[in-house]
Protein backbone atom coordinates (compact mmCIF):
# COMPACT_ATOMS: atom_id res chain seq x y z
CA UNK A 1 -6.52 0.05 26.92
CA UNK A 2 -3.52 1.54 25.32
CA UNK A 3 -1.33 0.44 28.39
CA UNK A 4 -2.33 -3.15 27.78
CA UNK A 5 -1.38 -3.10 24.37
CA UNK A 6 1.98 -1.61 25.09
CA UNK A 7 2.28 -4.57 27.83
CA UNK A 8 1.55 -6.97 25.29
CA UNK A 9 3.79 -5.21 22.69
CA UNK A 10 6.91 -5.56 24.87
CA UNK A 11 6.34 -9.07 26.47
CA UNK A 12 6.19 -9.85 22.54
CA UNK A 13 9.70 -8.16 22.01
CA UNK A 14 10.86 -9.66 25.22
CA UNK A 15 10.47 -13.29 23.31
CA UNK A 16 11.67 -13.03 19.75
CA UNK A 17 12.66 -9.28 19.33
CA UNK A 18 15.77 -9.59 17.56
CA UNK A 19 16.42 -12.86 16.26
CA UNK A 20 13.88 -11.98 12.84
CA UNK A 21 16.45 -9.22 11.84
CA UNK A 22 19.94 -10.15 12.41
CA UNK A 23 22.06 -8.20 10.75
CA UNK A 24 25.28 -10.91 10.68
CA UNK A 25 26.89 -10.37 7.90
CA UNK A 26 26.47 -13.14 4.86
CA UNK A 27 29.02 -14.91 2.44
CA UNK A 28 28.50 -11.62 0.36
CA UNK A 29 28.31 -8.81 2.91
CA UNK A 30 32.00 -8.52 3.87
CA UNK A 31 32.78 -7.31 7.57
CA UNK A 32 33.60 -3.49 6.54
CA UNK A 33 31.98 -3.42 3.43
CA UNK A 34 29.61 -0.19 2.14
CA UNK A 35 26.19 -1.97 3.25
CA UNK A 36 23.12 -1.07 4.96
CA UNK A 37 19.88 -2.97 6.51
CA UNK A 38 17.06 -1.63 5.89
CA UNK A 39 14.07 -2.98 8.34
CA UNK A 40 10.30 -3.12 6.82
CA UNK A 41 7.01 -3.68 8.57
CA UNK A 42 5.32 -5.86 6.00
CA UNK A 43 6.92 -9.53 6.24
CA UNK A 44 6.47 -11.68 2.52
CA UNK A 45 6.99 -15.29 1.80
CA UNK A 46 7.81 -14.74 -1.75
CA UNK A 47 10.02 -12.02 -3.49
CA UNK A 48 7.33 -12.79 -6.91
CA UNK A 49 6.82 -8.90 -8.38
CA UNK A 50 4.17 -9.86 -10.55
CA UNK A 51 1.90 -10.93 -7.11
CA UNK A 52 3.62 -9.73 -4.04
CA UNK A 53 1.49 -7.21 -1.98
CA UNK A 54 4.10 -5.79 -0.27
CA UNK A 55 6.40 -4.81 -3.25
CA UNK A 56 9.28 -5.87 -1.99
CA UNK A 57 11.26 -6.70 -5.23
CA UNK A 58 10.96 -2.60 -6.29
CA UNK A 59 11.43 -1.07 -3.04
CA UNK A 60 14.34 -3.38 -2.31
CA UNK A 61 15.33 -2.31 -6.21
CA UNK A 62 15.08 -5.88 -7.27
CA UNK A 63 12.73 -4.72 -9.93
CA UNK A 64 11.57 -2.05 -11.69
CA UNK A 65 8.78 -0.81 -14.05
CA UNK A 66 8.20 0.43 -17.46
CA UNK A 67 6.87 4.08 -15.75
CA UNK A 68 8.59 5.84 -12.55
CA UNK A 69 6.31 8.07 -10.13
CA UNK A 70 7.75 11.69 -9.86
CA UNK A 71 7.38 12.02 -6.47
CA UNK A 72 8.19 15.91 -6.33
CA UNK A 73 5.50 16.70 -8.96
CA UNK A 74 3.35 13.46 -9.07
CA UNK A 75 3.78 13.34 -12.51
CA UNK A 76 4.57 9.87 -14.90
CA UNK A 77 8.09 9.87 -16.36
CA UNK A 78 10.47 7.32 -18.26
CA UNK A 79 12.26 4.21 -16.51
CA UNK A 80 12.94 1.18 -18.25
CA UNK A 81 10.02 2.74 -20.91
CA UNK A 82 12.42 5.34 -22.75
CA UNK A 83 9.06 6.67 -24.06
CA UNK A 84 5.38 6.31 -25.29
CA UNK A 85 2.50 7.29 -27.25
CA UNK A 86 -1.33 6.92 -28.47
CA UNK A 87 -3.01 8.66 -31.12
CA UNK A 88 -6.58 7.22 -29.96
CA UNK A 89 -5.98 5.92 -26.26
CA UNK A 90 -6.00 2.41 -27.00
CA UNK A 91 -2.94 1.58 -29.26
CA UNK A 92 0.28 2.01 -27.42
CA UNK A 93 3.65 2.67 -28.72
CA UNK A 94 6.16 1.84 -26.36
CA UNK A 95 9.81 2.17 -27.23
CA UNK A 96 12.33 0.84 -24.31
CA UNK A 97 15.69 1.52 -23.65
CA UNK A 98 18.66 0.08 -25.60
CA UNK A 99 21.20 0.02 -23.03
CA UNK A 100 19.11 -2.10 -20.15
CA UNK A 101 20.78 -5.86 -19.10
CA UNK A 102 18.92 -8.11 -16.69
CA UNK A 103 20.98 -9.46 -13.80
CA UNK A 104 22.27 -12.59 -15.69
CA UNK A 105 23.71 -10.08 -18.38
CA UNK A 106 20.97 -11.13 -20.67
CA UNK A 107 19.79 -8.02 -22.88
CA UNK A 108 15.58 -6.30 -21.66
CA UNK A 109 14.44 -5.94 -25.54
CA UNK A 110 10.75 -5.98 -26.73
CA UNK A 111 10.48 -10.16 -26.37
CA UNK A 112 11.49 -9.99 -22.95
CA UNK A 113 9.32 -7.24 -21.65
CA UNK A 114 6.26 -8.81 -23.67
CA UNK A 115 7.09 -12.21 -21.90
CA UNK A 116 7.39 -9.96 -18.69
CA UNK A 117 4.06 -8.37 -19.06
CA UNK A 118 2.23 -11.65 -20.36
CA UNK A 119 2.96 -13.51 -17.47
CA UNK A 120 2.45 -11.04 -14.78
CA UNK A 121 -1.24 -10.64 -16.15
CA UNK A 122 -1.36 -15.15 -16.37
CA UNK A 123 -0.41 -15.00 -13.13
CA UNK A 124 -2.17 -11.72 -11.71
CA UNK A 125 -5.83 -11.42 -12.09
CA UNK A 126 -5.57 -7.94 -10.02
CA UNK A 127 -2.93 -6.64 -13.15
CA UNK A 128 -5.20 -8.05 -15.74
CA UNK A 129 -7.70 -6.39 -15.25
CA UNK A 130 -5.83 -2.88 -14.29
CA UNK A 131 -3.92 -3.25 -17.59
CA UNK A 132 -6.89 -4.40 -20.03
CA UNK A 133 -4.71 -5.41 -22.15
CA UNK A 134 -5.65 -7.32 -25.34
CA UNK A 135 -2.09 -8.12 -27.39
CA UNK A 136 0.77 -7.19 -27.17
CA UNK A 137 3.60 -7.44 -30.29
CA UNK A 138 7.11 -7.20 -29.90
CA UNK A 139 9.79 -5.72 -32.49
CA UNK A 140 12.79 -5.16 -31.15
CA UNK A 141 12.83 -2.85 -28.46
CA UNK A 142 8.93 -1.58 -29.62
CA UNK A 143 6.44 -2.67 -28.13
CA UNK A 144 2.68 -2.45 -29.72
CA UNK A 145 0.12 -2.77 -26.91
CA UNK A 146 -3.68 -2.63 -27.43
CA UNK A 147 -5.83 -2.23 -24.96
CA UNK A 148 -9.84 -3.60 -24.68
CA UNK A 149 -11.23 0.14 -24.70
CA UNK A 150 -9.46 3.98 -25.02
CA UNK A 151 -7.75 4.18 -21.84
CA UNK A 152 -6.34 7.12 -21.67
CA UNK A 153 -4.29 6.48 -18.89
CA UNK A 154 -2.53 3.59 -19.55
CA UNK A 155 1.02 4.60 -19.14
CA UNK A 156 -0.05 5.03 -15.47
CA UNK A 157 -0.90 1.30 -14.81
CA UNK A 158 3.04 0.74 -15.36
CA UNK A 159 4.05 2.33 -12.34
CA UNK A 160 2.38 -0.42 -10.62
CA UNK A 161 4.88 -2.87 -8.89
CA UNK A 162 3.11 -6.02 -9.87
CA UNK A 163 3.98 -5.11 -13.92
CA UNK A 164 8.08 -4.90 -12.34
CA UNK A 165 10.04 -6.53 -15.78
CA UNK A 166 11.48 -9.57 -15.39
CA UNK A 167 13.17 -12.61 -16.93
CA UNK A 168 10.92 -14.86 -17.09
CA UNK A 169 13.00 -17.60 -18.34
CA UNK A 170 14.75 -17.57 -14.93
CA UNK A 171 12.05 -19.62 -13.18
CA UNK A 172 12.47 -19.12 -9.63
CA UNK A 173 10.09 -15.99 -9.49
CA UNK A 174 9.38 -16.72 -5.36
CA UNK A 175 13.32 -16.65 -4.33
CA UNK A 176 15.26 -15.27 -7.09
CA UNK A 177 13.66 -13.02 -9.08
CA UNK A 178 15.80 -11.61 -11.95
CA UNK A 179 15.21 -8.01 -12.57
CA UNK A 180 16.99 -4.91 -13.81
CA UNK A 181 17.32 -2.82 -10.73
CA UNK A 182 20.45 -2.06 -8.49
CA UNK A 183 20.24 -5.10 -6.43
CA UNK A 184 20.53 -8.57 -7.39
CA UNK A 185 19.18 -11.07 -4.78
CA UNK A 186 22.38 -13.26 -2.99
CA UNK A 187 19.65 -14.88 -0.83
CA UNK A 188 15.93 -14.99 0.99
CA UNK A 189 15.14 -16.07 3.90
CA UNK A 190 10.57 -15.87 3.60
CA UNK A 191 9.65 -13.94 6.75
CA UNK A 192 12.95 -12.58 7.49
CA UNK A 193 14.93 -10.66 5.08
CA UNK A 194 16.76 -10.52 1.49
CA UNK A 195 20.31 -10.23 1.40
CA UNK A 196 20.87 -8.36 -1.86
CA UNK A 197 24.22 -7.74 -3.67
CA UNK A 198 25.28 -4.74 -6.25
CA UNK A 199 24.91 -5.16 -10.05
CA UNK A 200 27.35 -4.15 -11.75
CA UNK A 201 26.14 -4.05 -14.67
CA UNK A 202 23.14 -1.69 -13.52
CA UNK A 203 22.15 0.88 -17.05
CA UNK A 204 21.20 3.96 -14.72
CA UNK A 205 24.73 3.52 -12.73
CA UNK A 206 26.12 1.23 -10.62
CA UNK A 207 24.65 1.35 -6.47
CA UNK A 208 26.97 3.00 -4.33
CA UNK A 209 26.36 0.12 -2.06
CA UNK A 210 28.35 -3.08 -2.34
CA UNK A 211 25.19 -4.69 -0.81
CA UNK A 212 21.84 -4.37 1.24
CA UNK A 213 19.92 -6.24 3.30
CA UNK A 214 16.27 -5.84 3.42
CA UNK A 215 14.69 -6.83 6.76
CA UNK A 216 10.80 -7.68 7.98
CA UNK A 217 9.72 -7.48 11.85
CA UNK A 218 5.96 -6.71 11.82
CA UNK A 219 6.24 -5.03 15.78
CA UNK A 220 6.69 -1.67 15.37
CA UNK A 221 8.47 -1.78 18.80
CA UNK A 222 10.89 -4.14 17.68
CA UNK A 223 11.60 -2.14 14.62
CA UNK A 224 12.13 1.00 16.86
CA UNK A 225 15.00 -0.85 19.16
CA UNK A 226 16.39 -2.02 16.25
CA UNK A 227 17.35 1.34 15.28
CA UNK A 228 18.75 1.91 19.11
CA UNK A 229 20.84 -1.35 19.13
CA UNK A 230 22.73 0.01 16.19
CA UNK A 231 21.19 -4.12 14.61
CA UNK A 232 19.33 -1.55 11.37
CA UNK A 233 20.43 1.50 9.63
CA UNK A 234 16.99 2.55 8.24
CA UNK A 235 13.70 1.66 9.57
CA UNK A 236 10.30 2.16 8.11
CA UNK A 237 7.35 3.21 10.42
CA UNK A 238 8.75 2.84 13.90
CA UNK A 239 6.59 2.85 17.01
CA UNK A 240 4.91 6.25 17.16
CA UNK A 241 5.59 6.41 20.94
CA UNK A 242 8.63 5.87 20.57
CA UNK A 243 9.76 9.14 18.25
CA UNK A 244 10.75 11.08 21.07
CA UNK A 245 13.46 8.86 22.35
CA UNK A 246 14.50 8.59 18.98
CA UNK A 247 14.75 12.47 18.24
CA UNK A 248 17.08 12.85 21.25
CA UNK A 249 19.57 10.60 19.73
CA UNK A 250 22.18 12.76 17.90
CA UNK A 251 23.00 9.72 15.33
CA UNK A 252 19.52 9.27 14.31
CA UNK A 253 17.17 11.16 12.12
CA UNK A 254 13.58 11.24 11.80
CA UNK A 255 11.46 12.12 9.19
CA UNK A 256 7.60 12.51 9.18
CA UNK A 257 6.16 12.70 5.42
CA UNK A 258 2.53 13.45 3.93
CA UNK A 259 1.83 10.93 1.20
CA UNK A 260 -1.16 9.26 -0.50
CA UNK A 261 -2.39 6.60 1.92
CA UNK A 262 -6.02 6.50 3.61
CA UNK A 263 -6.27 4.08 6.72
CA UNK A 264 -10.27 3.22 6.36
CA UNK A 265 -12.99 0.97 7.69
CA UNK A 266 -13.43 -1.13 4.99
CA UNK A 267 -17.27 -2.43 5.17
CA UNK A 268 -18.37 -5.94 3.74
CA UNK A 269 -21.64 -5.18 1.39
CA UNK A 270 -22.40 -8.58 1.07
CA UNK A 271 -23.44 -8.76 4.71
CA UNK A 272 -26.64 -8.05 6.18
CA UNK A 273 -26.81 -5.26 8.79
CA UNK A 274 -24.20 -3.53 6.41
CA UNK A 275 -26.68 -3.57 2.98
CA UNK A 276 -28.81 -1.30 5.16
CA UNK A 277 -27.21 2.48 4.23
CA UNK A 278 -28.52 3.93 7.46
CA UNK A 279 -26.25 1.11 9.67
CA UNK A 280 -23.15 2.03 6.82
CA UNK A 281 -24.17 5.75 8.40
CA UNK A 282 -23.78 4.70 12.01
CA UNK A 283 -20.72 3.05 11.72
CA UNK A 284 -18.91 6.06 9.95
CA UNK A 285 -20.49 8.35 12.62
CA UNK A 286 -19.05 6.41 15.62
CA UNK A 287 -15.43 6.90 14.46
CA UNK A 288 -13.88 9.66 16.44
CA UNK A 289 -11.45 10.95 13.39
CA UNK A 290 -9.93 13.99 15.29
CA UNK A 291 -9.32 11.74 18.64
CA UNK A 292 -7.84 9.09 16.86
CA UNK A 293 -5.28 11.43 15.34
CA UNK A 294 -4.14 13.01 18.59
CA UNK A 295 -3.71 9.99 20.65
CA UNK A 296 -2.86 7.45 18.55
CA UNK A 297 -0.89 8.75 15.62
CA UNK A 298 0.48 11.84 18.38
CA UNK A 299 -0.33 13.96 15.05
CA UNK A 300 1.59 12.67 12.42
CA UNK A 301 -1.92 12.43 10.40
CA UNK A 302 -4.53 13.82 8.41
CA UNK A 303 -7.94 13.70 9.36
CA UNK A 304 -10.15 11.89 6.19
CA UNK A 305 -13.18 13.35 4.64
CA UNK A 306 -12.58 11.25 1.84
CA UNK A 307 -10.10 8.41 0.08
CA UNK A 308 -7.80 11.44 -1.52
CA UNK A 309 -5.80 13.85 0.87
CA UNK A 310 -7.17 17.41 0.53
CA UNK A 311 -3.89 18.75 -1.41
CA UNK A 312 -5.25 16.76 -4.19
CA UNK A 313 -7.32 18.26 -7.06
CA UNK A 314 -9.44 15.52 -7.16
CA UNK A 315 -10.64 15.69 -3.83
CA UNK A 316 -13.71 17.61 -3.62
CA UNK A 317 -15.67 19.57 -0.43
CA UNK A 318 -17.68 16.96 0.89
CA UNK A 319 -21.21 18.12 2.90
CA UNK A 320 -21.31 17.85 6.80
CA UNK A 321 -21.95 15.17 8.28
CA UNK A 322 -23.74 14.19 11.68
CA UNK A 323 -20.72 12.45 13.79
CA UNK A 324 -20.77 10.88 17.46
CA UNK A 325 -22.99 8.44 19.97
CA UNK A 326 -26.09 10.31 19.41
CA UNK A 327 -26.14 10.66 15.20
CA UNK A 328 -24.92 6.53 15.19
CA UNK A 329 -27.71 5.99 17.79
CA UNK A 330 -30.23 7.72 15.55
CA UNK A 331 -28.95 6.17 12.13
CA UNK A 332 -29.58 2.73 13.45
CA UNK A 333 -33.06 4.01 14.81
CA UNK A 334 -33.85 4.59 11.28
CA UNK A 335 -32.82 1.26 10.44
CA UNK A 336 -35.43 -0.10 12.72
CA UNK A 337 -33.00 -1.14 15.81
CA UNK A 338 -33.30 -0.45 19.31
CA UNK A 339 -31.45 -0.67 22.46
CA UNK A 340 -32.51 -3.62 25.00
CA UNK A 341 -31.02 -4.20 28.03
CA UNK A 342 -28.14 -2.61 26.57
CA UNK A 343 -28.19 -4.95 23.58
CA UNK A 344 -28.52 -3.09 19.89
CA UNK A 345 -30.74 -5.10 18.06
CA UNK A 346 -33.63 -5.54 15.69
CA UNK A 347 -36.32 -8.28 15.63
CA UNK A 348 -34.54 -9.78 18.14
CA UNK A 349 -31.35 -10.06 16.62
CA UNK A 350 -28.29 -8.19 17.99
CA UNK A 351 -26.22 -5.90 15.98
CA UNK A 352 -22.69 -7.70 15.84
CA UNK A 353 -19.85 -6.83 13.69
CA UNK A 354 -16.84 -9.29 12.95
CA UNK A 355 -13.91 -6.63 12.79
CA UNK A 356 -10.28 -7.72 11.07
CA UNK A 357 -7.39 -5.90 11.89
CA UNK A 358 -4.04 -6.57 11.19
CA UNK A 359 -0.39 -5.77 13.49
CA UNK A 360 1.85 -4.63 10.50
CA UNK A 361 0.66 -1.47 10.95
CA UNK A 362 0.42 -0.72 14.69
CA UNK A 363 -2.08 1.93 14.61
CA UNK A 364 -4.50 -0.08 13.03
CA UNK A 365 -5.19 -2.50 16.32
CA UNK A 366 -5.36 0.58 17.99
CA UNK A 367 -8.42 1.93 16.15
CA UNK A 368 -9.88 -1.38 15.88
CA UNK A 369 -10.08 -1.33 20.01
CA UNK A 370 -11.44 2.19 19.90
CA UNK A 371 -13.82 1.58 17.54
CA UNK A 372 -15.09 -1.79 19.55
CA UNK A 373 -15.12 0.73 22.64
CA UNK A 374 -17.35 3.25 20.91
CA UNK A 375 -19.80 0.56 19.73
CA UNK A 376 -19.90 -1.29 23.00
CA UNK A 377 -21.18 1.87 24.40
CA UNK A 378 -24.43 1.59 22.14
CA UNK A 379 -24.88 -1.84 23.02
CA UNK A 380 -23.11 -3.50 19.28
CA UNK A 381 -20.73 -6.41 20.38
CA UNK A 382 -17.53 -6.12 18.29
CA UNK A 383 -15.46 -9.41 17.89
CA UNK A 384 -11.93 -8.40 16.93
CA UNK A 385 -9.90 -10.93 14.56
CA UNK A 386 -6.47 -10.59 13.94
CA UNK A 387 -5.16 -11.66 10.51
CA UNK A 388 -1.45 -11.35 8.97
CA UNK A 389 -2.29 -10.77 4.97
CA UNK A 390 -5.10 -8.55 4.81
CA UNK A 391 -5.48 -8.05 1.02
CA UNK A 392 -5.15 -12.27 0.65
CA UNK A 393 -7.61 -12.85 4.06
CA UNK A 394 -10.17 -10.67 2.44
CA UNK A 395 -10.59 -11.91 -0.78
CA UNK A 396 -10.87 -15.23 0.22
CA UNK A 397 -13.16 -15.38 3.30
CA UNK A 398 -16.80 -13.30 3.22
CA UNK A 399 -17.15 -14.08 7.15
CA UNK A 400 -16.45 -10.69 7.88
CA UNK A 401 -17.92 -7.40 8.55
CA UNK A 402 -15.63 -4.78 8.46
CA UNK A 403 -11.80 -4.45 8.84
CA UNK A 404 -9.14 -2.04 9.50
CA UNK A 405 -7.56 -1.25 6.25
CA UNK A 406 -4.54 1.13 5.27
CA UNK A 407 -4.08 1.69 0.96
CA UNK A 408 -2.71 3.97 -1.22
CA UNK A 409 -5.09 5.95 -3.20
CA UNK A 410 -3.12 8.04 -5.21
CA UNK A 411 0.43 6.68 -6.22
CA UNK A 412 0.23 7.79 -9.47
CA UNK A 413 -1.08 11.06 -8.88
CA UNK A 414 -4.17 10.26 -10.40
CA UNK A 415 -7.75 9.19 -8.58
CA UNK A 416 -8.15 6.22 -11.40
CA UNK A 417 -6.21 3.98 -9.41
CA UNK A 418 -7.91 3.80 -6.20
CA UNK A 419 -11.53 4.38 -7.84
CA UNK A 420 -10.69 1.52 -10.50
CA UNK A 421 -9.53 -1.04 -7.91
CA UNK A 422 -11.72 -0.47 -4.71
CA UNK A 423 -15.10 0.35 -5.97
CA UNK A 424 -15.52 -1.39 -10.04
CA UNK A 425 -16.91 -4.94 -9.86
CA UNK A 426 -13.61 -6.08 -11.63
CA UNK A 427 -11.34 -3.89 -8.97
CA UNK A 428 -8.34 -5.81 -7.57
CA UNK A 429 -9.66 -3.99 -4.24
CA UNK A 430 -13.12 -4.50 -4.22
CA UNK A 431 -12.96 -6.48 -0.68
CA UNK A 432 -16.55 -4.59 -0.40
CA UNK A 433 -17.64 -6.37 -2.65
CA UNK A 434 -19.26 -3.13 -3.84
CA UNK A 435 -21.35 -3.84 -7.22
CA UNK A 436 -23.64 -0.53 -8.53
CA UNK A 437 -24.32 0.07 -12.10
CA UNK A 438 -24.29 3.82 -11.48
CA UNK A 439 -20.97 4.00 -9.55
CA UNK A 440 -19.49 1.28 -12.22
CA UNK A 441 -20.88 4.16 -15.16
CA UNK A 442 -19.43 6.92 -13.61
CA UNK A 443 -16.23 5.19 -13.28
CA UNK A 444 -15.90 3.61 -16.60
CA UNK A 445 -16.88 7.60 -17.83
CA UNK A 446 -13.75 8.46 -15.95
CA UNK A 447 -11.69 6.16 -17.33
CA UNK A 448 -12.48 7.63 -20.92
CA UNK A 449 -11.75 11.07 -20.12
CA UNK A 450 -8.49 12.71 -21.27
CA UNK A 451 -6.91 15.89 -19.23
CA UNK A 452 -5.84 16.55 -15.60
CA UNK A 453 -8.73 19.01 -14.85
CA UNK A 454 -11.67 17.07 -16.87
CA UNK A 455 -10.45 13.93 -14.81
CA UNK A 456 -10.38 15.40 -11.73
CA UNK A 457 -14.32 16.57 -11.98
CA UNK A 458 -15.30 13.47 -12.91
CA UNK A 459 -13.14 12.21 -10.38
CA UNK A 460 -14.87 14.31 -7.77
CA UNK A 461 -17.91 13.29 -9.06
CA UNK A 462 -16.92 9.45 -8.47
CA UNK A 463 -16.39 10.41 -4.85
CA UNK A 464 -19.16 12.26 -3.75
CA UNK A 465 -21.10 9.49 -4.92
CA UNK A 466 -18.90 7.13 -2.77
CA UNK A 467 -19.52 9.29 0.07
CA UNK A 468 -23.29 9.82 -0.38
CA UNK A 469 -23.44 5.74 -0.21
CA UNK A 470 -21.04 5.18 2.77
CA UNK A 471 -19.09 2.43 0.55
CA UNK A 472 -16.43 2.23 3.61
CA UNK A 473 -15.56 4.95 6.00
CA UNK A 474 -12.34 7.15 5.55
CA UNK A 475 -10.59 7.99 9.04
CA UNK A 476 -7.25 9.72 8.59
CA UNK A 477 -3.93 9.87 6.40
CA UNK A 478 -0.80 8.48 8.18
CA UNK A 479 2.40 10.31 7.44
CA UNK A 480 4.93 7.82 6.72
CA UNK A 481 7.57 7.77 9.33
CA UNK A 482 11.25 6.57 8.81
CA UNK A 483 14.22 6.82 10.83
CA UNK A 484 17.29 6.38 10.09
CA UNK A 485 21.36 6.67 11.38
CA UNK A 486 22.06 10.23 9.75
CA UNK A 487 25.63 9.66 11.03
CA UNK A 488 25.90 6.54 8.42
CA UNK A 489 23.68 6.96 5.84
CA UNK A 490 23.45 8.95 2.95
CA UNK A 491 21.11 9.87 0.26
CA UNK A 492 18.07 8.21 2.13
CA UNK A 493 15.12 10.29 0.01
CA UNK A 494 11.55 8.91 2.23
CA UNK A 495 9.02 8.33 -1.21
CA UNK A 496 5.89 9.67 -1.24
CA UNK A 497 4.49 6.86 -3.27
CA UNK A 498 6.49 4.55 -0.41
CA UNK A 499 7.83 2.43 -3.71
CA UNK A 500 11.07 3.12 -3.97
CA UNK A 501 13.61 2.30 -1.18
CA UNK A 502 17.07 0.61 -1.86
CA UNK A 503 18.02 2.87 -4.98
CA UNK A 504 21.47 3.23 -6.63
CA UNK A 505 22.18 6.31 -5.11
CA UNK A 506 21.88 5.65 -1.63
CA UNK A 507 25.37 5.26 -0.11
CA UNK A 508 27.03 5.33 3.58
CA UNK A 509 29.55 7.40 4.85
């Protein structure tokens, strides 16, 4: 199985491997000049902050937000926000720096940050409802924000990519976003790459780089030869099998990182087979966690009990469960099916799941083909579907019953986030579907509660519930793997939060 899929892999490269990420210098990146390319798995059509999954306007440092994630600490701290407060959790003082220009040299005060924030939440129903914001006034550079209930952790929500600052009176959101960050955008090519160019005029310093390019190729392989070629300088998540070739290059570096991600089997509620708990049981009992880990992420992963990695406070000691062929063969017995002529099915009708999966993240195919291996054995026909936007795919089409999904849970250092979006009825997340007045109770409780350690009990609470219910199956957390040429670049920090790239003080030698 896994040789066929490095087969296919490498006929794939054979076609189109390099001509996606070309690293030809443009009318601004002179021959010579102090530049790198960064290559990316996720390919985007549009470089719009307010509604572009893949956040490429921040991590390319396009854009930024109001809050910064500490990654050392996980803690909230200033960025274009100088500072903030609340005396009852739902009226916000904001006060934003003094000294911040846009890219056109046009000054970030109050107006322009309200205008920001307004029409990332017109044009984001996801950041509407994460902010819950009701007005918003604008005196200088103070901003007065209200929100529709105490909400304790509001500042939070601004870390979030999709509320990047922007001037909205430049109009050309998809191509030519104008932002505060480090990088201005010289051009876009959807699908390909961003060339980007210094600013100057930059309030935290100007970049060390005269420019960047920031690349997309979707095939891990192709991202890994890349880095061989010499064609990119820094790539993110190269081929797992192919680490050891890159270790034994003296000019390359690799670097394997814990952070906050959970690849899951997301399960569709508003199907059938899946509203039945004890089928919800049988799926999360055929997924061979440990296995999975060893041979297709070669170790650079966490197995999953739960959404939240097991440093975190939040997440708690979940009970044992029953795993392998005989406990998912014994779930679905409860659920009144039997095996036929090697045919899982009740009342006639065979058990059949519609699985998505998706090839910017390579290990994800991978699992979906072990998975459909697992449940052929018990007689459940897995179709496989491959799709290319996973978050955009879901939300639109209910045809589905589970897929392959990879998010970050905690990127703010806080369990709100993921519990808020995946699991309320209002959740920007909630590809589930998932709809239960208790679990929307508990959550909204959560929401209301002020202090690390009160939060994280609740929190806890939130997910044993979660877990009781099967509302989607955890399998592991990926490290995030970069590589990069050690004997070029400089000051390459791999994020936790995977947010912030292309920063001011990365540099070359």
């Amino acid at each position: 199985m896994f040789k066929g899929y490095k087969l296919l892999s490498v006929f794939i490269l054979s076609v189109f491997i390099l001509a996606a990420c070309s690293s030809e210098p443009t009318e601004k990146q002179v021959e010579g000049s102090k530049e790198v390319n960064l290559l990316f798995n996720f390919a985007t059509s549009s470089l719009d902050p307010n509604v572009d999954t893949s956040y490429v306007s921040v991590r390319a440092g396009i854009t930024e937000t109001l809050v910064h994630l500490n990654d050392t600490d996980l803690t909230i701290e200033p960025w274009l926000a100088e500072s903030w407060d609340s005396q009852d959790g739902q009226l916000w003082t904001i006060e934003l720096r003094k000294d911040v220009t846009f890219q056109n040299g046009k000054p970030m005060d109050g107006a322009a940050v309200k205008a920001s924030l307004e029409r990332a939440m017109k044009d984001s129903l996801a950041i509407k409802n994460a902010l819950r914001i009701v007005s918003i006034e604008a005196n200088a550079n103070t901003l007065t924000i209200k929100t529709e209930v105490p909400f304790p952790e509001f500042p939070s929500e601004l870390v979030h990519p999709n509320t990047s600052i922007i001037d909205v009176t430049e109009a050309d959101f998809v191509n030519k976003p104008i932002g505060t960050g480090p990088f201005a955008v010289s051009s876009f090519t959807p699908g390909t790459a961003v060339d980007l160019v210094r600013y100057d005029g930059y309030w935290n310093g100007a970049a060390k780089l005269e420019s960047a390019k920031f690349s997309f190729n979707e095939d891990a392989n192709a991202r890994s030869l890349t880095l061989q070629s010499g064609t990119a300088d820094i790539v993110f998540r190269p081929e797992v099998e192919t680490l050891t070739n890159l270790e034994a290059l003296p000019e390359v570096k690799v670097e394997s990182t814990s952070t906050f991600r959970v690849h899951q089997m997301t399960m569709n509620l508003e199907r059938k087979s899946l509203q039945d708990i004890h089928v919800r049981k049988a799926v999360d009992a055929l997924i061979n966690r440990q296995a999975i880990v060893d041979t297709i992420l070669r170790g650079h992963a966490e197995v999953a009990t739960g959404p939240f990695p097991s440093t975190f406070s939040f997440a708690p000691d979940y009970p044992e469960k029953e795993t392998g062929m005989d406990a998912a063969r014994a779930y679905l017995q409860d659920a009144g099916y039997t095996e036929v002529n090697g045919v899982m099915q009740k009342n006639g009708e065979p058990l059949t799941f519609k699985l998505l999966t998706y090839s910017a993240r390579a290990d994800l195919p991978l699992i979906a083909q072990v998975f459909q291996s697992d449940a052929g054995q018990l007689g459940i026909d897995v179709q496989i579907k491959q799709i290319e936007i996973p978050e955009e795919y879901m939300a639109a089409n209910r045809d589905w019953d589970l897929t392959t999904y990879s998010n970050l849970t905690a990127p703010r250092g806080d369990a709100g986030y993921y519990l808020n979006a995946t699991y309320h009825p209002k959740g920007a997340l909630n590809f589930s579907g998932a709809d239960d007045n208790h679990l929307t109770a508990l959550i909204d409780e959560l929401n209301a509660t002020v202090g690390q350690e009160k939060r994280s009990v609740k929190a806890e609470q939130v997910a044993l519930y979660v877990d009781e219910q099967v509302y989607n199956s955890f399998i592991l957390h990926p490290n995030t793997l970069v590589a990069y040429k050690s004997d070029k670049v400089l000051n390459w920090v791999t994020s936790r939060s995977e947010y912030y790239m292309l920063t001011n003080e990365l540099d070359v030698k």
